[in-house]
PDB file of N, CA and C in Angstrom:
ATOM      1  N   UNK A   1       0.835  -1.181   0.000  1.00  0.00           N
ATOM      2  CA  UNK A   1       0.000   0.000   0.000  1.00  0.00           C
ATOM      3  C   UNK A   1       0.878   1.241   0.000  1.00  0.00           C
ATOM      4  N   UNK A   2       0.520   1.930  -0.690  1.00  0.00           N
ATOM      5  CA  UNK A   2       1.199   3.039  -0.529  1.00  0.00           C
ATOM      6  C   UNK A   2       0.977   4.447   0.478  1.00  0.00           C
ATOM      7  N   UNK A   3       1.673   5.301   0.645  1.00  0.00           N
ATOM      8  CA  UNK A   3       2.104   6.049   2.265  1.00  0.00           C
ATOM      9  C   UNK A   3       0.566   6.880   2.342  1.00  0.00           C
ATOM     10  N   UNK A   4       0.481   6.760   3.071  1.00  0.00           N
ATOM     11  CA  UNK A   4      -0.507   7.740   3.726  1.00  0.00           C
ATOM     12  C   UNK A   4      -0.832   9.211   3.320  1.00  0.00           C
ATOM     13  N   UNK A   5      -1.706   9.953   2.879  1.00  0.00           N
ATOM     14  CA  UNK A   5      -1.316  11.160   2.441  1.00  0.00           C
ATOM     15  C   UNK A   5      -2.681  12.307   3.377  1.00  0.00           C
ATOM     16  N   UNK A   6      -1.365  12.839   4.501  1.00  0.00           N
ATOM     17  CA  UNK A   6      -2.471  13.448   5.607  1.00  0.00           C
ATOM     18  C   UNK A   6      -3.114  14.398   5.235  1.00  0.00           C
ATOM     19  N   UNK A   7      -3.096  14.916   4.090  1.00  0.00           N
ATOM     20  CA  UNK A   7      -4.141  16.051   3.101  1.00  0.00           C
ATOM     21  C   UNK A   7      -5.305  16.145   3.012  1.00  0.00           C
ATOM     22  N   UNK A   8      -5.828  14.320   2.587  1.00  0.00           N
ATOM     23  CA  UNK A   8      -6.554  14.078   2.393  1.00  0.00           C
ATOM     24  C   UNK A   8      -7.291  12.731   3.223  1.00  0.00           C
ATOM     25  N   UNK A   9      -8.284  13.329   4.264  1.00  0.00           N
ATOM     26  CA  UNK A   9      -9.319  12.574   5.006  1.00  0.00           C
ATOM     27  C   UNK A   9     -10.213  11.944   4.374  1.00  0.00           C
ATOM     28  N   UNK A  10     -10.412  10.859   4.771  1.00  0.00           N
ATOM     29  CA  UNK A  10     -11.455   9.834   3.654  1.00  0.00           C
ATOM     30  C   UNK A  10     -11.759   9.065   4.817  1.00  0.00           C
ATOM     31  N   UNK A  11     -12.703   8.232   4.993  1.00  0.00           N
ATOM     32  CA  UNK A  11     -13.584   7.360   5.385  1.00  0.00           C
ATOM     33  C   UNK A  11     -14.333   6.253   4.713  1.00  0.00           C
ATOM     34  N   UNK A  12     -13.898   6.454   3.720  1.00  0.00           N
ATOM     35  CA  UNK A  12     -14.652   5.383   2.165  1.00  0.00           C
ATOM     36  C   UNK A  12     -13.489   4.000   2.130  1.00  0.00           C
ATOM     37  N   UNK A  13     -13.855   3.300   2.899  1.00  0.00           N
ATOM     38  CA  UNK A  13     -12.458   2.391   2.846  1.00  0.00           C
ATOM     39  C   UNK A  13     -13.206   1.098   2.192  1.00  0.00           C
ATOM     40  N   UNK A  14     -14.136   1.551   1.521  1.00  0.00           N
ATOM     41  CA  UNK A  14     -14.697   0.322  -0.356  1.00  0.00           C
ATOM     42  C   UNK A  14     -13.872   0.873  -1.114  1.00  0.00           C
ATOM     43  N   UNK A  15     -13.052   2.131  -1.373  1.00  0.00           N
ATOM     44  CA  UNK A  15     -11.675   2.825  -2.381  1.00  0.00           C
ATOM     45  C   UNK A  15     -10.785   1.593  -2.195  1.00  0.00           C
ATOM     46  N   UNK A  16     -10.070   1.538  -3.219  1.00  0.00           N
ATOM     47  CA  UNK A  16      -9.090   1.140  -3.334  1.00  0.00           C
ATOM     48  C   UNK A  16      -7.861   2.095  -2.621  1.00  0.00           C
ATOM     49  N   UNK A  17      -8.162   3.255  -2.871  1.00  0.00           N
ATOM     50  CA  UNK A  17      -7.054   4.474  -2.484  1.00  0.00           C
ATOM     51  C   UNK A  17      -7.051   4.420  -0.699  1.00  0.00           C
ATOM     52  N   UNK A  18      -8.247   3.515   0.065  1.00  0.00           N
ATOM     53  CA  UNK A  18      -8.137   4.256   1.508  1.00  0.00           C
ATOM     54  C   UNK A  18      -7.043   3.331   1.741  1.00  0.00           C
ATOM     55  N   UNK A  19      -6.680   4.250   3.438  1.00  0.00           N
ATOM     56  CA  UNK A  19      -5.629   4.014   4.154  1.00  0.00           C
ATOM     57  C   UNK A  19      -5.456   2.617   4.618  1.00  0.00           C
ATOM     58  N   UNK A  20      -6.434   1.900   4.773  1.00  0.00           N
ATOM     59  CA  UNK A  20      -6.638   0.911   5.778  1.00  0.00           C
ATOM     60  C   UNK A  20      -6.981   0.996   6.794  1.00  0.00           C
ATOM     61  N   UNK A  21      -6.059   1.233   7.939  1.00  0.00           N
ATOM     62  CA  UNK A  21      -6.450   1.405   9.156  1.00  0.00           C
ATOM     63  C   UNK A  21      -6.328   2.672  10.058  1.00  0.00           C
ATOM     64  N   UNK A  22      -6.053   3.321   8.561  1.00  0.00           N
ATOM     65  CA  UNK A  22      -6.359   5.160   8.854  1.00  0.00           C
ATOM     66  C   UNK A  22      -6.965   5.518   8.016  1.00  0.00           C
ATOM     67  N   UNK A  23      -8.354   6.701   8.371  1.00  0.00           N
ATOM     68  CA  UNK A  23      -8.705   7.434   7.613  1.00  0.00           C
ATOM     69  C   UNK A  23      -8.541   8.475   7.035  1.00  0.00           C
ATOM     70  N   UNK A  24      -7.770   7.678   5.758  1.00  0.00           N
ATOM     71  CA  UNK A  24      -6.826   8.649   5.374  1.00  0.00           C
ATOM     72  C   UNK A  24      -6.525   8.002   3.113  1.00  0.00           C
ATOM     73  N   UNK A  25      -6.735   9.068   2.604  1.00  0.00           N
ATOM     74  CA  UNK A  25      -6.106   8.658   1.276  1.00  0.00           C
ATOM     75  C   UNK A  25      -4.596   8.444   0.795  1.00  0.00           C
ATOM     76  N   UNK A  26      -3.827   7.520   0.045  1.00  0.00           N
ATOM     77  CA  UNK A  26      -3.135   7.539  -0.314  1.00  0.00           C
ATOM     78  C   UNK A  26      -2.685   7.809  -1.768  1.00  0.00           C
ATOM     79  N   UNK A  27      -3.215   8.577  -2.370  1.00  0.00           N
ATOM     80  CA  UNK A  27      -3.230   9.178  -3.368  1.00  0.00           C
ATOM     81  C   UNK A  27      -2.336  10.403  -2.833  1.00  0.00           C
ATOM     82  N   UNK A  28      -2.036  11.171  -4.414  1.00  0.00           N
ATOM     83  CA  UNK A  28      -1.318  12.432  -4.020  1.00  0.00           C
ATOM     84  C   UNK A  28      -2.528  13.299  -4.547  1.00  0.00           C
ATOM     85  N   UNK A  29      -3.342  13.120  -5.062  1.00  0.00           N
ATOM     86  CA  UNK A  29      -4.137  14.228  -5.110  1.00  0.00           C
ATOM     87  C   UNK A  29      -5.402  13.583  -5.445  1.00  0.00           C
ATOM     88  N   UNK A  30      -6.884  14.151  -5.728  1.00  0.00           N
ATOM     89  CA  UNK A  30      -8.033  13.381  -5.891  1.00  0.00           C
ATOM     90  C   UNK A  30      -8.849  14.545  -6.750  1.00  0.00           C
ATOM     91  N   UNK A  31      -9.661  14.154  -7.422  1.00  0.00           N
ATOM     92  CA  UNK A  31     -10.251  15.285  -8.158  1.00  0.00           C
ATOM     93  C   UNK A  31     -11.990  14.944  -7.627  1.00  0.00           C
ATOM     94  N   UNK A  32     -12.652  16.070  -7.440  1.00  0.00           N
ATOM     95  CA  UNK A  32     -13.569  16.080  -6.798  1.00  0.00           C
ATOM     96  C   UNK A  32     -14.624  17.086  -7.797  1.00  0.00           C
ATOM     97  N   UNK A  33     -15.853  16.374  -8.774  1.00  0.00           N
ATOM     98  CA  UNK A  33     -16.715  16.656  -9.320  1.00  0.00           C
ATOM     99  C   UNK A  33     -17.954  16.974  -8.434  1.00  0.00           C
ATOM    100  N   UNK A  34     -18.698  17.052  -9.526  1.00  0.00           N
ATOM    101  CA  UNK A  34     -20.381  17.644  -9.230  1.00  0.00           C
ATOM    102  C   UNK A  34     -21.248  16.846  -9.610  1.00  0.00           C
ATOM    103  N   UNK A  35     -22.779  16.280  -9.123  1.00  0.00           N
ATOM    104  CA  UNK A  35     -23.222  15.392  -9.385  1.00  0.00           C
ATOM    105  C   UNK A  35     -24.343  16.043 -10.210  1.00  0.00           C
ATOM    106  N   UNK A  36     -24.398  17.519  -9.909  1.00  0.00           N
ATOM    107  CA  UNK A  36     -25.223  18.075 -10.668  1.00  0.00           C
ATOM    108  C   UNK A  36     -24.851  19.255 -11.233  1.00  0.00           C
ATOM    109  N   UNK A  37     -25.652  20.019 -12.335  1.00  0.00           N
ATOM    110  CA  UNK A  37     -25.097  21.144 -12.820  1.00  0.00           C
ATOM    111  C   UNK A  37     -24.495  22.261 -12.075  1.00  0.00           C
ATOM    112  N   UNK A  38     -25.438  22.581 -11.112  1.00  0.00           N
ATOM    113  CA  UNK A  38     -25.157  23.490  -9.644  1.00  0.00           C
ATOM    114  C   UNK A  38     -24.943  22.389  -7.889  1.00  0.00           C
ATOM    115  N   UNK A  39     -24.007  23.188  -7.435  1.00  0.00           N
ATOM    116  CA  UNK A  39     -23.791  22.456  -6.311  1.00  0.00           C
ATOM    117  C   UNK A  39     -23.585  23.715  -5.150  1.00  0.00           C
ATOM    118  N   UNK A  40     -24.665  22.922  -4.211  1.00  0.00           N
ATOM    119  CA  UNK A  40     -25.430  24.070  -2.889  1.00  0.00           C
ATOM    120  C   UNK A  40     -24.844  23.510  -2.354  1.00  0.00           C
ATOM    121  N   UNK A  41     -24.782  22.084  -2.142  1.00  0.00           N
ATOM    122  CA  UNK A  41     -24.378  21.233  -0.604  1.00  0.00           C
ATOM    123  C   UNK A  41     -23.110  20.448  -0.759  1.00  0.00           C
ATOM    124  N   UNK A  42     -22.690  19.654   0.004  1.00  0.00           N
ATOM    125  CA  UNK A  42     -21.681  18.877   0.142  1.00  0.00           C
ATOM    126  C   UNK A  42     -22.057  17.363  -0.390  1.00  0.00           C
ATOM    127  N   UNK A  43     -23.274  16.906  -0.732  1.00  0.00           N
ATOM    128  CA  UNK A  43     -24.008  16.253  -0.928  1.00  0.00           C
ATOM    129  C   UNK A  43     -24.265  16.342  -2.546  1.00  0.00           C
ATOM    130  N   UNK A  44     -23.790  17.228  -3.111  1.00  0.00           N
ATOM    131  CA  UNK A  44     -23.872  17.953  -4.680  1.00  0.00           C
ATOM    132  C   UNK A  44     -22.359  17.274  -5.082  1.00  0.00           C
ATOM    133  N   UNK A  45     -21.368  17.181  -4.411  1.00  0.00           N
ATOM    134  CA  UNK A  45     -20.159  16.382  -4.951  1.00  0.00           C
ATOM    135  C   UNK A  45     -19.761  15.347  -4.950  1.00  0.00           C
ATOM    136  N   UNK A  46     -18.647  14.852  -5.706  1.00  0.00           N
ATOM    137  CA  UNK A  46     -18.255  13.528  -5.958  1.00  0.00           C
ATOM    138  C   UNK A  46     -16.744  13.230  -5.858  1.00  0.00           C
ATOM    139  N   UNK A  47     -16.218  12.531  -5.299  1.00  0.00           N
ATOM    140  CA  UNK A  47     -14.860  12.137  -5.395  1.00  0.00           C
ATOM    141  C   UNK A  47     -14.414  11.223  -6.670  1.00  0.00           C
ATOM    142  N   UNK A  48     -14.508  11.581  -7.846  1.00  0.00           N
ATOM    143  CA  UNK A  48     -14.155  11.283  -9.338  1.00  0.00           C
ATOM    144  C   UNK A  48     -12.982  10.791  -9.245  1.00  0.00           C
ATOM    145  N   UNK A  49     -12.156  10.446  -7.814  1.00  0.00           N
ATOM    146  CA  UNK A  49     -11.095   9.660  -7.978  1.00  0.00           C
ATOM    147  C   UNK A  49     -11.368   8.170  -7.514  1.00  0.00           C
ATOM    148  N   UNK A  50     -12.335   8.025  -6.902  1.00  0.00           N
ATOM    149  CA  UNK A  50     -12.735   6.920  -6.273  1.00  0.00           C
ATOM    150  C   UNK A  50     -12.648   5.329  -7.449  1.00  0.00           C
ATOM    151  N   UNK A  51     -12.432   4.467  -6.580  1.00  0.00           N
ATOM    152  CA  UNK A  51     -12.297   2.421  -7.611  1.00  0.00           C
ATOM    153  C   UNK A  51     -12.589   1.838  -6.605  1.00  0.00           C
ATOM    154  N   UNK A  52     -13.408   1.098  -6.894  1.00  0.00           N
ATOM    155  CA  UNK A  52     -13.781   0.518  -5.310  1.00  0.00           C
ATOM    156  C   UNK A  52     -12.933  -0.401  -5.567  1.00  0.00           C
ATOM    157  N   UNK A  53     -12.545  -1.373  -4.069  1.00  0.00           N
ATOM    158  CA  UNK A  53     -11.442  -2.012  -3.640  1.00  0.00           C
ATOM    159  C   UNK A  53     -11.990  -3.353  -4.395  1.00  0.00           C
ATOM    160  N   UNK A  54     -10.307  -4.260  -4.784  1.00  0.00           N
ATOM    161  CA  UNK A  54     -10.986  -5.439  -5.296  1.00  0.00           C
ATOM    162  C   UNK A  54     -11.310  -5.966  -3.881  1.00  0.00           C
ATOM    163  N   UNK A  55     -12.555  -7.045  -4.283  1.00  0.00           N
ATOM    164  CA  UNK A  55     -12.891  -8.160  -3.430  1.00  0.00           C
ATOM    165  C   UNK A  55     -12.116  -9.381  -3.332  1.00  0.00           C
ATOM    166  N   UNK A  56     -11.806  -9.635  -2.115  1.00  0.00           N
ATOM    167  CA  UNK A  56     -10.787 -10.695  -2.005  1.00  0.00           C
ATOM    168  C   UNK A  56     -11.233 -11.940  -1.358  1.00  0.00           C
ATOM    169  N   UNK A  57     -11.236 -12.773  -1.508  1.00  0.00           N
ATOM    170  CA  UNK A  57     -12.493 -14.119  -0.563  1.00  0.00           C
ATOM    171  C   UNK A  57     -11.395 -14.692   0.051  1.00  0.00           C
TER     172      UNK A  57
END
């Protein structure tokens, strides 16, 4: 896995990018869209960097 990057707080640990056992991204940067034309809320965006994690059995 690669290092921790304390920039960026995440909690989505279905990413492939989360920390593991920190909430935390390891990416160096993340690009963050709009789900709609206009965005009021925090709830209006998207983390467009997101892959969800493979499944491992």
């Amino acid at each position: 896995m690669s290092e921790v990057n304390s920039s960026i707080e995440c909690i989505v640990s279905e990413c492939r990018y989360h920390a593991g056992n920190k909430d935390y991204c390891t990416l160096e940067k993340i690009r963050v869209g709009k789900t709609d034309s206009f965005s009021s809320t925090s709830a209006d965006t998207d983390c467009e960097s997101f892959i969800v994690k493979d499944k491992t059995f």
